[in-house]
Protein backbone atom coordinates (compact mmCIF):
# COMPACT_ATOMS: atom_id res chain seq x y z
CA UNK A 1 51.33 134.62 113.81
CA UNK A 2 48.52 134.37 115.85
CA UNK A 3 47.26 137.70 114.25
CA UNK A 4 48.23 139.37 116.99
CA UNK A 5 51.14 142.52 116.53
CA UNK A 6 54.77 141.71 117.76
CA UNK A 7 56.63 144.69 119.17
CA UNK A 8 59.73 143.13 118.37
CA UNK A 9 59.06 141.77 115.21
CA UNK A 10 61.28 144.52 113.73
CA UNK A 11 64.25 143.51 116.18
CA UNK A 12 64.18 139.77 115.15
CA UNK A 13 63.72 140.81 111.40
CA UNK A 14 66.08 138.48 109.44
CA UNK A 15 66.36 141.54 106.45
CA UNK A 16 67.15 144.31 108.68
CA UNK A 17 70.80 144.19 108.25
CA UNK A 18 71.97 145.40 105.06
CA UNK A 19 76.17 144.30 105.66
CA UNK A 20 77.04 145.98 102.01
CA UNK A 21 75.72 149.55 102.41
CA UNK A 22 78.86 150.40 103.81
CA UNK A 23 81.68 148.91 100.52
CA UNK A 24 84.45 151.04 102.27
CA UNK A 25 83.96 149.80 105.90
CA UNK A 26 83.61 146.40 105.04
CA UNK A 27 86.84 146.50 102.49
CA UNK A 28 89.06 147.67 105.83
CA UNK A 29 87.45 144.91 107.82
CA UNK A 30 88.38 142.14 105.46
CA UNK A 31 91.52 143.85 104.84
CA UNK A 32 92.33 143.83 108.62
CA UNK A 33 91.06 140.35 109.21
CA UNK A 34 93.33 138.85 106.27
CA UNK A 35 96.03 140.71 108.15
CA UNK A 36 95.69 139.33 111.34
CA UNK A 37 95.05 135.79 110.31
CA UNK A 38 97.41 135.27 107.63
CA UNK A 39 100.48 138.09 106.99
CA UNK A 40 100.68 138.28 111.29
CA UNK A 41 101.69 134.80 111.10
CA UNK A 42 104.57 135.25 109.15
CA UNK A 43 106.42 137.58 110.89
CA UNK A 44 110.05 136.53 111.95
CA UNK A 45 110.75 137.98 115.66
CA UNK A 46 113.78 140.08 115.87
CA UNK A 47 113.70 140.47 119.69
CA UNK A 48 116.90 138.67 121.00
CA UNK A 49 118.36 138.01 124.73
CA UNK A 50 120.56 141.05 124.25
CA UNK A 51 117.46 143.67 123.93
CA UNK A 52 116.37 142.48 127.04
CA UNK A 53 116.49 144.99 129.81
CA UNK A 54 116.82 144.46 133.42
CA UNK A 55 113.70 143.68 134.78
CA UNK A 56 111.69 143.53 131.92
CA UNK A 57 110.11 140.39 130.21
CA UNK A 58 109.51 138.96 126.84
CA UNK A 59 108.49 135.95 124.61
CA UNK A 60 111.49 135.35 122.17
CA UNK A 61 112.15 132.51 119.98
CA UNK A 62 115.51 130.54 120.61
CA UNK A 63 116.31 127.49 118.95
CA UNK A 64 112.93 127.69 116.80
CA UNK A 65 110.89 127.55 119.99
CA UNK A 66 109.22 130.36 121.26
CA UNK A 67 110.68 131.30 124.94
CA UNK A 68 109.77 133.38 127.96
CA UNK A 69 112.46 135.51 129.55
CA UNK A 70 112.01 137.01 132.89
């Protein structure tokens, strides 16, 4: 623009990422991701008043709500 050079023009380059050079990274990423978002969610706690140690502080669930013991 302007015919003059930009010394950043390479910075702000919309092509200068190339996000599938890298299959194996970006398989572990999505992999991780789905993990977090979706299979996390499902887990069933198995923490109950009885683990709890004196002094020591959790979130449990009791009576289908989730519940913070101190």
């Amino acid at each position: 623009m302007f015919g003059r050079p930009n010394s950043y023009a390479e910075v702000f380059n919309s092509t200068r990422f190339h996000p599938l050079k890298n299959r194996e990274e970006m398989a572990s990423q999505l992999k991780q991701t789905t993990k977090s978002l979706i299979w996390d969610k499902f887990k069933y706690p198995t923490e109950e008043f009885s683990d709890l140690e004196s002094g020591e502080g959790k979130i449990i669930e009791f009576d289908d709500a989730k519940v913070r013991c101190v």
